[in-house]
C-alpha atoms as a PDB file:
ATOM      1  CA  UNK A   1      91.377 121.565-101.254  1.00  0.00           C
ATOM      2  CA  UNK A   2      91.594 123.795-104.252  1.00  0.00           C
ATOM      3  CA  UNK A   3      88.975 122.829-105.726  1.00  0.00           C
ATOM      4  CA  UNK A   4      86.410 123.326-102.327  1.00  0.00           C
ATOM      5  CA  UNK A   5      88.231 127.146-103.047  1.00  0.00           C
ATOM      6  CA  UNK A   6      87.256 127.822-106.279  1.00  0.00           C
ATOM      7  CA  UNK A   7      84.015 126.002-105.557  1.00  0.00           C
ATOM      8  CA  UNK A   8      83.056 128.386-102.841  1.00  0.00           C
ATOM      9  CA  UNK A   9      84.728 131.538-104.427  1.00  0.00           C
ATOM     10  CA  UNK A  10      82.164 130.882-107.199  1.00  0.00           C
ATOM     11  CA  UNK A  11      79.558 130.543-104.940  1.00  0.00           C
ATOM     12  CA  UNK A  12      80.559 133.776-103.352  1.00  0.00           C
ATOM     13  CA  UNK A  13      80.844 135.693-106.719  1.00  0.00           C
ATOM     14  CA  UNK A  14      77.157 134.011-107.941  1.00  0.00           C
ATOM     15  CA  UNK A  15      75.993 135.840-104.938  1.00  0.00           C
ATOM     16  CA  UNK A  16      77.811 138.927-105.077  1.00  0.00           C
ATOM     17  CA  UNK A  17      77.214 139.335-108.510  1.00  0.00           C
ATOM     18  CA  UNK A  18      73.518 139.142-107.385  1.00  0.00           C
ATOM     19  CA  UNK A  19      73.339 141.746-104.665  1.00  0.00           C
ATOM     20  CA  UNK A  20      74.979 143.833-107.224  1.00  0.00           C
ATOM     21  CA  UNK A  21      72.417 143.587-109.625  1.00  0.00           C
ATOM     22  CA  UNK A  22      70.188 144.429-107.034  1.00  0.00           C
ATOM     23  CA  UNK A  23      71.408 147.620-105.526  1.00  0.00           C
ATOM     24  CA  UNK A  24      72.100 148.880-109.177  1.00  0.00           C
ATOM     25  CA  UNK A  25      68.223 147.964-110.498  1.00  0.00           C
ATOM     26  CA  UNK A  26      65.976 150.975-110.227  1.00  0.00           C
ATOM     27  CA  UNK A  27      62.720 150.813-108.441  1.00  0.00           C
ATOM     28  CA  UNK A  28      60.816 150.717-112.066  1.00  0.00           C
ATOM     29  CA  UNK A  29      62.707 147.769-113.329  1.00  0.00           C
ATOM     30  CA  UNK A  30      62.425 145.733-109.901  1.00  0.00           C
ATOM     31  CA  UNK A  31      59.046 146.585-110.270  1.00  0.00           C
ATOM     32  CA  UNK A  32      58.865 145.215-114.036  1.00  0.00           C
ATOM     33  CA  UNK A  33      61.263 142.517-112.909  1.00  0.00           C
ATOM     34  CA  UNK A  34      59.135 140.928-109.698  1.00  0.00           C
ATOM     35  CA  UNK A  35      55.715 141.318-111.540  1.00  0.00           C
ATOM     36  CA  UNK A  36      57.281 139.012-114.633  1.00  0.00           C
ATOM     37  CA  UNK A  37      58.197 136.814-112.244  1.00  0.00           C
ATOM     38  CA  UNK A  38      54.894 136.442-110.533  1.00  0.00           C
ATOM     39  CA  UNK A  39      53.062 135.953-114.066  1.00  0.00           C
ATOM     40  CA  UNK A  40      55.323 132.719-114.163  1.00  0.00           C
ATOM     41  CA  UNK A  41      55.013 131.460-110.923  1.00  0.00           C
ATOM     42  CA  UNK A  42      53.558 128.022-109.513  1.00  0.00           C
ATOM     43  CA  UNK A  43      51.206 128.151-106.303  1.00  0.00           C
ATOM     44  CA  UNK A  44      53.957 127.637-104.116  1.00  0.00           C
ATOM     45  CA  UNK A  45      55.945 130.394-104.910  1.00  0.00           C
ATOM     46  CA  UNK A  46      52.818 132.761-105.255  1.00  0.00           C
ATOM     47  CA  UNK A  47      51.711 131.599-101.163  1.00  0.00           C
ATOM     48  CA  UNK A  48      55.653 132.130-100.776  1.00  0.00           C
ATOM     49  CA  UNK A  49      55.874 135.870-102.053  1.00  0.00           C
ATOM     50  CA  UNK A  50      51.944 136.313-100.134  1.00  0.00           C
ATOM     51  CA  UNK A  51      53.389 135.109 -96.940  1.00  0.00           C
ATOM     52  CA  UNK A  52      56.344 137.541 -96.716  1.00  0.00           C
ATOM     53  CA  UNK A  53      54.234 140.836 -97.906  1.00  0.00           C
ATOM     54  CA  UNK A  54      52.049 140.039 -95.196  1.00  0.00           C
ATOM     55  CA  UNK A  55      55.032 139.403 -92.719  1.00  0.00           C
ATOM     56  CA  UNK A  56      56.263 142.795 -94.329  1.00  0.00           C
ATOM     57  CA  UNK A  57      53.315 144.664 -94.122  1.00  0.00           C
ATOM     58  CA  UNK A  58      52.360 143.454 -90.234  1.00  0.00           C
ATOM     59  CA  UNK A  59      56.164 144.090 -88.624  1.00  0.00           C
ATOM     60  CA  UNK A  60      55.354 147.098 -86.641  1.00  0.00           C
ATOM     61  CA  UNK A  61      58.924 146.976 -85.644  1.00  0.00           C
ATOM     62  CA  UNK A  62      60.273 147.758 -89.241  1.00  0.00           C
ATOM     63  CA  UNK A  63      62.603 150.924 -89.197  1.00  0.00           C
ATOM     64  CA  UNK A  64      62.481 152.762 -92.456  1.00  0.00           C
ATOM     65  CA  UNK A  65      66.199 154.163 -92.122  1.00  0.00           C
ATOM     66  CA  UNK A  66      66.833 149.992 -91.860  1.00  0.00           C
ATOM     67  CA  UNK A  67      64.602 148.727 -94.712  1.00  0.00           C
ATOM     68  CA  UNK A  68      66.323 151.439 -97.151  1.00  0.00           C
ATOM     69  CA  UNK A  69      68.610 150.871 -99.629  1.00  0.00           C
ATOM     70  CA  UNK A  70      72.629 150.718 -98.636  1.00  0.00           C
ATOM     71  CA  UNK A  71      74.603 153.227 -97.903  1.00  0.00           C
ATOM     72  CA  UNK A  72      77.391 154.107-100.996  1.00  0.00           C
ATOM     73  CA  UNK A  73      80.417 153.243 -98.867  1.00  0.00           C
ATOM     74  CA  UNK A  74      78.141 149.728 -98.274  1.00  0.00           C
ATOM     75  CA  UNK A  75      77.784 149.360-101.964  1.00  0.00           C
ATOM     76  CA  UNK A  76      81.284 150.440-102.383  1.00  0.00           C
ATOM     77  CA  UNK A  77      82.930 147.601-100.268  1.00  0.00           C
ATOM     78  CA  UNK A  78      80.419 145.076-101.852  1.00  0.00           C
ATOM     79  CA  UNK A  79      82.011 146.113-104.961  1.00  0.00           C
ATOM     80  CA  UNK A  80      85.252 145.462-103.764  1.00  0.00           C
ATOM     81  CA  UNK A  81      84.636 142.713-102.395  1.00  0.00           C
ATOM     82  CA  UNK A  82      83.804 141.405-105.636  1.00  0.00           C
ATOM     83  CA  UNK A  83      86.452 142.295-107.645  1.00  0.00           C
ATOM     84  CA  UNK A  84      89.249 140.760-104.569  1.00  0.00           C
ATOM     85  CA  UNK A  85      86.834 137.700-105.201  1.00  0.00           C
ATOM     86  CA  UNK A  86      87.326 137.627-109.081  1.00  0.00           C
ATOM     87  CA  UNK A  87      91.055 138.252-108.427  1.00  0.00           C
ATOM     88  CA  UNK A  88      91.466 134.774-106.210  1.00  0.00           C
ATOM     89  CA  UNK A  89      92.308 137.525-103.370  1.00  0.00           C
ATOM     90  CA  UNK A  90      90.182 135.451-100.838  1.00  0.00           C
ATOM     91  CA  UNK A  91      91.197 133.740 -97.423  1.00  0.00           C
ATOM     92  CA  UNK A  92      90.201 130.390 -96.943  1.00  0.00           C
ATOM     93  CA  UNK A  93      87.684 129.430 -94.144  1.00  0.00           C
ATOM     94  CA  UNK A  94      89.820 127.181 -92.589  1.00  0.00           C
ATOM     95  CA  UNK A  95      92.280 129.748 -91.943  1.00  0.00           C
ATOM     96  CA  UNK A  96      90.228 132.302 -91.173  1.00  0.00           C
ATOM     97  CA  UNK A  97      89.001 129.740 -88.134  1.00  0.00           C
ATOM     98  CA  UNK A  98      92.683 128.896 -87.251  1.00  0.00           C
ATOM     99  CA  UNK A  99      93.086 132.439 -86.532  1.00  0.00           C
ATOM    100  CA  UNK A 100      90.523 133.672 -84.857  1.00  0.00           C
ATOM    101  CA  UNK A 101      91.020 130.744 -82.573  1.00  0.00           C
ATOM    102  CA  UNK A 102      94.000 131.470 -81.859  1.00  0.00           C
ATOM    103  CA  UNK A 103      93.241 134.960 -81.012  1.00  0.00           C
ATOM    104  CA  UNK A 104      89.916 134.211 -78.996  1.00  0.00           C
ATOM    105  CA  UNK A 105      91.291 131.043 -77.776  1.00  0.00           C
ATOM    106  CA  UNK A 106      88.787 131.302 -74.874  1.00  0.00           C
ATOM    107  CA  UNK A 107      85.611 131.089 -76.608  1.00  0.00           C
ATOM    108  CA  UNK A 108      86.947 127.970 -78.168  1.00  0.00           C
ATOM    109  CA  UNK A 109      88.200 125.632 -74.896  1.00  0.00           C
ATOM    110  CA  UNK A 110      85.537 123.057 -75.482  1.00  0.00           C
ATOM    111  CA  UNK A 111      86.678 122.177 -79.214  1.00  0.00           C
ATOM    112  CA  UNK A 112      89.515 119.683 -80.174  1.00  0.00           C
END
C-alpha cells in the first residue's frame, strides 16, 4: 500500500513539477523551447503537433479569457499543492472514495 503512495505521489509531483515549469517559462523561451523540439522530432510527432494547430486554429468556439494563462491565486494553489505533495501531506485515493461515498451515498447504490 505504501508503496502504490509514494508511487503515485511521485507521479503527482513529476506532473506538478511540470505545469510549474510551464506557467513560470516566458513566451520567448516556450517559443525557443517548442521550436528545439520540433528540429528533433520524428514524422509522427511532427503530424501530431500539425494536427492540434490546425484543431487550434479551426475551434471557433475558443474563448481568449479561457485559452490565457492562469490566474495568480491558480498558480498559487498549484504551488501549494506541490509543496503539501513533497511534504507526504497527501490523502490517499482510497479514502478520498470512502468518503465521498459516504457522504453522496446516493450516487453510489449500484456499487458493492
Amino acid at each position: 500500500m505504501n508503496s502504490l503512495i509514494n508511487t503515485t505521489n511521485k507521479h503527482i509531483i513529476k506532473f506538478c513539477n511540470f505545469v510549474s515549469k510551464s506557467l513560470t517559462m516566458g513566451l520567448p523561451e516556450l517559443k525557443r523551447k517548442i521550436q528545439m523540439q520540433i528540429e528533433n522530432a520524428d514524422e509522427r510527432l511532427l503530424r501530431i503537433v500539425s494536427s492540434v494547430f490546425d484543431n487550434y486554429l479551426n475551434d471557433t468556439t475558443t474563448d481568449d479569457s479561457v485559452s490565457n494563462s492562469m490566474s495568480f491565486s491558480e498558480k498559487k494553489a498549484i504551488e501549494e499543492a506541490l509543496i503539501q505533495v513533497k511534504e507526504h501531506q497527501t490523502i490517499p485515493h482510497e479514502m478520498v472514495m470512502e468518503e465521498t461515498k459516504e457522504k453522496y451515498s446516493k450516487y453510489f447504490k449500484n456499487e458493492n
